[in-house]
Protein backbone atom coordinates (compact mmCIF):
# COMPACT_ATOMS: atom_id res chain seq x y z
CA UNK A 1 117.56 -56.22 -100.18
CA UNK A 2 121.23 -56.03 -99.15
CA UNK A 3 122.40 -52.67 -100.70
CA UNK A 4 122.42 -49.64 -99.10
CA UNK A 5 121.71 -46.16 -100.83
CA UNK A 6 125.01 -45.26 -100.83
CA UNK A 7 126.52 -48.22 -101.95
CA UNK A 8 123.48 -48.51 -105.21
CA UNK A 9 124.59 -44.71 -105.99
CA UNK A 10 127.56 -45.82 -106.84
CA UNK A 11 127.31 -49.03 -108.65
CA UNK A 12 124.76 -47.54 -110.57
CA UNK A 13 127.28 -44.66 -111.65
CA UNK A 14 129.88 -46.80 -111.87
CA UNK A 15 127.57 -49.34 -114.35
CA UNK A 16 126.30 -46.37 -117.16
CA UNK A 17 129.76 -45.60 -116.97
CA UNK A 18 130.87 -48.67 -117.93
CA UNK A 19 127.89 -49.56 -120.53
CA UNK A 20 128.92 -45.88 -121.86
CA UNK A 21 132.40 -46.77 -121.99
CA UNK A 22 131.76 -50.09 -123.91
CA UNK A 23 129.73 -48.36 -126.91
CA UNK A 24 133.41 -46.28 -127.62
CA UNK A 25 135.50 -49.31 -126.78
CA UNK A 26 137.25 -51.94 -129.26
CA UNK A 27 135.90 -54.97 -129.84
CA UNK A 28 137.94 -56.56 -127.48
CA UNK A 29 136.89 -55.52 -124.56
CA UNK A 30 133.20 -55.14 -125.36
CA UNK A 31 131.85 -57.63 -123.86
CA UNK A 32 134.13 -57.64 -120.59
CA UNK A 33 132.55 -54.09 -119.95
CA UNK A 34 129.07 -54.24 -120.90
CA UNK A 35 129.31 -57.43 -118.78
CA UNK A 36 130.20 -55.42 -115.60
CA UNK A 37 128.35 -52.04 -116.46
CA UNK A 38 125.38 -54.34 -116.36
CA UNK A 39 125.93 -56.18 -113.58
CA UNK A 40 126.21 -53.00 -111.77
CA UNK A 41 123.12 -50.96 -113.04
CA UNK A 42 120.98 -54.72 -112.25
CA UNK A 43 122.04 -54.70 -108.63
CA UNK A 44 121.20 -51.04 -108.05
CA UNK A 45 118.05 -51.62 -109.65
CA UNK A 46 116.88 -54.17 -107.46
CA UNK A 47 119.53 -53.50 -104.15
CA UNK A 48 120.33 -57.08 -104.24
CA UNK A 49 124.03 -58.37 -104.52
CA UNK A 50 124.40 -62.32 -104.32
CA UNK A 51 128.03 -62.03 -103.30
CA UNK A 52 127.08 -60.20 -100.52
CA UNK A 53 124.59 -62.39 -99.71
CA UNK A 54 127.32 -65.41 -99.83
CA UNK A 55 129.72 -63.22 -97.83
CA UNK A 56 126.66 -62.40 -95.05
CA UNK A 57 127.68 -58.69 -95.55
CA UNK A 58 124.85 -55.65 -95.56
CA UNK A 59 124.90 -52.30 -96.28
CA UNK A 60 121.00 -52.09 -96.72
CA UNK A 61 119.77 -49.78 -92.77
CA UNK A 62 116.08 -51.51 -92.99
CA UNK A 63 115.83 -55.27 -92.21
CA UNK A 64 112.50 -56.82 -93.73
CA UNK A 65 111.76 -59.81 -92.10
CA UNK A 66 108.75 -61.68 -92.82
CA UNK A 67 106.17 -62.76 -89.74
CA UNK A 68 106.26 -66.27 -88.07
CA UNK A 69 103.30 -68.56 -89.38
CA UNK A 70 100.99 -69.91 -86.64
């Protein structure tokens, strides 16, 4: 995990918003917002970003770290 509380609040806010805003869109920007709305609600879900991963950032307070094998 790599998301914070905060920072899942918000993207999953952010996501329903955007899957919300898709089902009153046009056609052509459907699938550019039900891309991102997803994206966002996924990440919350789990607290995992990959991008933040790639760009060694954090926002997660708790550090799980698994024990050293003997």
């Amino acid at each position: 995990m790599n998301l914070g509380l905060n920072d899942r609040v918000i993207r999953l806010i952010s996501g329903l918003g955007l899957v919300t805003f898709d089902y009153l869109a046009t056609a052509n920007w459907e699938l550019v917002l039900l891309l991102f709305g997803t994206w966002g609600v996924l990440t919350s879900a789990f607290g995992f970003c990959p991008f933040y991963r790639v760009m060694g950032y954090n926002t997660c307070p708790t550090s799980f770290s698994t024990p050293a094998s003997n």
